[in-house]
Protein backbone atom coordinates (compact mmCIF):
# COMPACT_ATOMS: atom_id res chain seq x y z
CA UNK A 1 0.46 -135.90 -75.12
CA UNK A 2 1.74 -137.01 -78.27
CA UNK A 3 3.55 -133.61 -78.67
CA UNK A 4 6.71 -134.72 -77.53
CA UNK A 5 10.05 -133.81 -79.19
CA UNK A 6 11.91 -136.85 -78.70
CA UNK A 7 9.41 -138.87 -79.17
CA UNK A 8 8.13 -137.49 -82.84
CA UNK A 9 12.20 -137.58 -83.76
CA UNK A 10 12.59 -141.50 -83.04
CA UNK A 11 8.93 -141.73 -85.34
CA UNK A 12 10.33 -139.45 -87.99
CA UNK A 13 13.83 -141.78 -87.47
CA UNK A 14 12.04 -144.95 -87.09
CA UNK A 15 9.65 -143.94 -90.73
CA UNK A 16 13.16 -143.26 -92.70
CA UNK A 17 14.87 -146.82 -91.18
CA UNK A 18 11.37 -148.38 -92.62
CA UNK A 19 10.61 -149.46 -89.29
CA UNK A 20 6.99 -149.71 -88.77
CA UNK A 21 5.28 -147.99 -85.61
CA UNK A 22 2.33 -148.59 -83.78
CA UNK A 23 1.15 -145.25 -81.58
CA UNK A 24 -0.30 -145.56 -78.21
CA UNK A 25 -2.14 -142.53 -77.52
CA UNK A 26 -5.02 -140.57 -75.98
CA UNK A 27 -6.90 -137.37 -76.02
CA UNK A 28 -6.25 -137.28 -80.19
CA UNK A 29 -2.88 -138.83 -79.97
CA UNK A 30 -1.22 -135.04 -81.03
CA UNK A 31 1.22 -134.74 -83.66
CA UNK A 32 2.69 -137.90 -83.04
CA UNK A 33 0.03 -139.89 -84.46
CA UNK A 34 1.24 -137.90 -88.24
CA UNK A 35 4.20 -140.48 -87.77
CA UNK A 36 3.09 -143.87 -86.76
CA UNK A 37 2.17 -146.39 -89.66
CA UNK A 38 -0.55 -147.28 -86.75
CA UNK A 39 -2.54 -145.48 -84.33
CA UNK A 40 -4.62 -146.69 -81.26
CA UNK A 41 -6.14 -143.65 -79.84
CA UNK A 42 -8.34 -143.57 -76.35
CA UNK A 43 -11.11 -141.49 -76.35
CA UNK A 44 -10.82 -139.90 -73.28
CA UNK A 45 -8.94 -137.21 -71.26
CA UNK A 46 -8.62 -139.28 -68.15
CA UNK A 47 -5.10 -140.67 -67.88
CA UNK A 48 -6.11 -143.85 -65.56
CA UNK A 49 -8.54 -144.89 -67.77
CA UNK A 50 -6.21 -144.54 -71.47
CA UNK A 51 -3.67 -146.48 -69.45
CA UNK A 52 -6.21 -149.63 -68.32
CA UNK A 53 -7.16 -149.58 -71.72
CA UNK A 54 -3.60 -149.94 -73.18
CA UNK A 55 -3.03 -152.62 -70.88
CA UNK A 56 -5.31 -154.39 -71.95
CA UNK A 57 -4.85 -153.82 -75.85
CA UNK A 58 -1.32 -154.68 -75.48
CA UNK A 59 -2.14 -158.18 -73.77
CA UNK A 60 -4.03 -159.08 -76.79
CA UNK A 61 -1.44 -157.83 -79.08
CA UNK A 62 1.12 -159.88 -77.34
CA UNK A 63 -1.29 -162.83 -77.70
CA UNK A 64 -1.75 -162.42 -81.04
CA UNK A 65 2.37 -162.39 -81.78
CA UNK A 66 2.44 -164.78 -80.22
CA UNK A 67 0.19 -167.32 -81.80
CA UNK A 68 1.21 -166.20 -84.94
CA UNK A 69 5.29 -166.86 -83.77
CA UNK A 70 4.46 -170.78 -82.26
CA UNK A 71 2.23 -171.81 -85.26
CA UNK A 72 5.64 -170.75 -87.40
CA UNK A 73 7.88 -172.67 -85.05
CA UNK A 74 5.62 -175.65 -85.09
């Protein structure tokens, strides 16, 4: 839901460590998304289909880190 308790503490925690955040979210993202330095929000109310779709944006973030990590260790 993004509404959360724990979850908007470790943001608000995370935000005064200067750790950046990137929010998963769906259905608006709820307060949470306030916190996060990023925010990838799903359109949609359905829970199967904001979970296919973070799959999938979190291969291709992984991909990107790690192209970006072997062109530095080359």
């Amino acid at each position: 839901s993004g509404n959360s308790k724990n979850i908007i503490n470790a943001l608000k925690t995370a935000k005064e460590k200067k750790i950046k955040t990137i929010g998963f979210f769906g259905n608006g993202g709820g307060e949470a998304v306030k916190f996060c330095d990023f925010n990838i929000v799903i359109k949609s109310n359905d829970t199967a289909h904001i979970q296919e779709a973070h799959i999938t944006l979190i291969h291709i973030l992984v991909k990107i880190i790690e192209e970006k990590l072997y062109k530095k260790n080359k």
